[in-house]
Structure formats: structure tokens, C-alpha cells
C-alpha atoms as a PDB file:
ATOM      1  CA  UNK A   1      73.276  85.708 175.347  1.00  0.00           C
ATOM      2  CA  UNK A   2      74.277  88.283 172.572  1.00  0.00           C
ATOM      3  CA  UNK A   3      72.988  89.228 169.495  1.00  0.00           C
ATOM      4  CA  UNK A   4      74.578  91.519 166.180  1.00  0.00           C
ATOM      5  CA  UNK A   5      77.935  91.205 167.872  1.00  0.00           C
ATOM      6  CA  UNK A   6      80.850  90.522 164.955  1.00  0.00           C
ATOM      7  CA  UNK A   7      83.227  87.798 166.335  1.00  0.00           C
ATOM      8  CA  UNK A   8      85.459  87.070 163.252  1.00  0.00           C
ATOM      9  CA  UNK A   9      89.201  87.438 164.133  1.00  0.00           C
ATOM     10  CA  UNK A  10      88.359  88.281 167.135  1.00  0.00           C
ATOM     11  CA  UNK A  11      91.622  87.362 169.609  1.00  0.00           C
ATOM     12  CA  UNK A  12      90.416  84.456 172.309  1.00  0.00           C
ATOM     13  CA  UNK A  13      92.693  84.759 175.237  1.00  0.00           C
ATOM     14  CA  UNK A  14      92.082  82.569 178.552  1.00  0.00           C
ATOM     15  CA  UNK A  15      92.020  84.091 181.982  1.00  0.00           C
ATOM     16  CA  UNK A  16      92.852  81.108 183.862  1.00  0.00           C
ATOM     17  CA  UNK A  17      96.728  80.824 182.387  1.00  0.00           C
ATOM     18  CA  UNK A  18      96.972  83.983 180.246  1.00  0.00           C
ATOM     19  CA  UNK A  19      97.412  81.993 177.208  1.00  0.00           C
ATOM     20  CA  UNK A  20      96.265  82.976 173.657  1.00  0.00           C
ATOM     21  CA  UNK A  21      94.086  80.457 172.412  1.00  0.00           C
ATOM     22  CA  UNK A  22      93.609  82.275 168.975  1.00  0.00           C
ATOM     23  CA  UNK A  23      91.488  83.406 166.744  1.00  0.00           C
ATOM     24  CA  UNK A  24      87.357  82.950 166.445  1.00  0.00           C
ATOM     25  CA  UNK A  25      86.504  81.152 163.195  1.00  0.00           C
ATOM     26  CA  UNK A  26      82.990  80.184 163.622  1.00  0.00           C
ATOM     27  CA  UNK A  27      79.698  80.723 166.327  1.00  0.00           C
ATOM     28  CA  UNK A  28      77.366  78.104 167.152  1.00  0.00           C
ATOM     29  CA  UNK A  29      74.067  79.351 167.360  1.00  0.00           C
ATOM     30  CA  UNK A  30      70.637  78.328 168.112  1.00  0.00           C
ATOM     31  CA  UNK A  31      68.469  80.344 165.249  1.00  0.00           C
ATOM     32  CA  UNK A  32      64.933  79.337 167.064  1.00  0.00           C
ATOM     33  CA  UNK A  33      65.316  81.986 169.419  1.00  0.00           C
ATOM     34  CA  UNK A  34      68.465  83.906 167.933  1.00  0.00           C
ATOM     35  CA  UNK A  35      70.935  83.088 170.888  1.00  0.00           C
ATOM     36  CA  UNK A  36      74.454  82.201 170.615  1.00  0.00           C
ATOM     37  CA  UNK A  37      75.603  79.114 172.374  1.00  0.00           C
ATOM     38  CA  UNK A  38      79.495  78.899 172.109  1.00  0.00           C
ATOM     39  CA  UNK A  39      82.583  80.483 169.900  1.00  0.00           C
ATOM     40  CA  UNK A  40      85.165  78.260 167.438  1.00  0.00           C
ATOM     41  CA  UNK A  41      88.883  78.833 167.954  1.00  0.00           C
ATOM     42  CA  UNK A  42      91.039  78.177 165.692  1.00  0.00           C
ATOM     43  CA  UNK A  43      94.031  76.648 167.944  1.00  0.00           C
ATOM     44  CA  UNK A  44      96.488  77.520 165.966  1.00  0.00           C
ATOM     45  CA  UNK A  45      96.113  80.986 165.568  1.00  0.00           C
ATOM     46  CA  UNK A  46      95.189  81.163 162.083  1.00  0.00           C
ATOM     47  CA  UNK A  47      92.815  83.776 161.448  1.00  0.00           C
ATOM     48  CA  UNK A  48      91.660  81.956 157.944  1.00  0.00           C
ATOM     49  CA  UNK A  49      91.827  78.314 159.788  1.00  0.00           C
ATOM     50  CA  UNK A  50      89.220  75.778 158.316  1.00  0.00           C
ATOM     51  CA  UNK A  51      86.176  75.900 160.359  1.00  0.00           C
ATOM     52  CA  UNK A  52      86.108  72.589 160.253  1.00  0.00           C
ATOM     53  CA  UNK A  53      89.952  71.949 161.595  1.00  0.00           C
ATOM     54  CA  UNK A  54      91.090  69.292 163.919  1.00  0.00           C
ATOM     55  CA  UNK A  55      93.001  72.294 165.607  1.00  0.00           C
ATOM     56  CA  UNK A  56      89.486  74.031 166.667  1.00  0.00           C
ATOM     57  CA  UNK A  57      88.153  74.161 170.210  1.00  0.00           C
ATOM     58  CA  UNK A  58      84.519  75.022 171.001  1.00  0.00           C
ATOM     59  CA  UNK A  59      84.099  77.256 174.208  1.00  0.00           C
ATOM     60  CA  UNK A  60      80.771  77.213 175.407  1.00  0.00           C
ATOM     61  CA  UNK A  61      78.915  80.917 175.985  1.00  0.00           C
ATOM     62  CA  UNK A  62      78.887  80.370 179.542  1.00  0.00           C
ATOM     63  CA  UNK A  63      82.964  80.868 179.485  1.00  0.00           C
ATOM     64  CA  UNK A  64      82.701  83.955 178.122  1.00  0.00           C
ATOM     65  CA  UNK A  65      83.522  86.512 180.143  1.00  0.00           C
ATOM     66  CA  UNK A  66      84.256  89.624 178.570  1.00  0.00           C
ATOM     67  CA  UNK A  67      83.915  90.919 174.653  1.00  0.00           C
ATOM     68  CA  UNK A  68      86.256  93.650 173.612  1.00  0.00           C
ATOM     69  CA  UNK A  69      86.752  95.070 170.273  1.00  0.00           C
ATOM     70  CA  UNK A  70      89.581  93.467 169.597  1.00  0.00           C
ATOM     71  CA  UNK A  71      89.817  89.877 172.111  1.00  0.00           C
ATOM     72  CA  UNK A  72      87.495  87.889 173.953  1.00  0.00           C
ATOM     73  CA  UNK A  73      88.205  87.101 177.513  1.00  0.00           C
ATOM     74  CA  UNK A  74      87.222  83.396 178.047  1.00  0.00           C
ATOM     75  CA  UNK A  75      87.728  81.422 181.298  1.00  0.00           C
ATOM     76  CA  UNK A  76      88.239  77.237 180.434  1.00  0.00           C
END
């Protein structure tokens, strides 16, 4: 898990095809004990996408596989 990390229009790109999936919107997090549990992409690419947009995919934390300053290396 991860903590203080800033993940707003932050690039999502999968490592399985390559493809971009776009940008981070929104973080799921449990606030009991602080952790993060998965990352909203907005589809589309949209950087100010609704957070709430049909076009959004959750990708749980456990697909996470690397965090750059600029993308965010995900494996679905």
C-alpha cells in the first residue's frame, strides 16, 4: 500500500497490451487504516472526466505495478 503519493492526471498505461488506458480521476481508499485500495481511470482520456463517468474503470492496487512521476504502470 502507499500513502502521500499524488495520483491526479497521472497517465495509466497497461503492460499486458501497451495500451493507454488514461488518466487517474479518483482513489479508493480505506481511511481506517490509511491504505489505498484501487485507482479510477477515466477511459476516455479526459483528464477532467466526471468521477462518476460510465467511461471509468477501477483497477484494483494489486495491479499496480509501477508509479512514475508522470504514468502508472498497471497490469489488467
Amino acid at each position: 500500500m502507499s500513502r502521500g503519493i499524488d495520483f491526479r492526471q497521472k497517465e495509466v498505461i497497461n503492460l499486458t497490451d501497451g495500451k493507454i488506458l488514461g488518466f487517474v480521476v479518483d482513489v479508493q481508499a480505506d481511511f481506517e487504516n490509511g491504505e489505498i485500495r484501487s485507482i479510477i481511470v477515466a477511459k476516455t482520456g479526459k483528464i477532467f472526466n466526471s468521477v462518476n463517468s460510465k467511461n471509468n474503470v477501477t483497477i484494483p492496487w494489486e495491479r499496480i505495478k509501477k508509479i512514475g512521476e508522470d504514468v502508472i504502470l498497471v497490469e489488467i
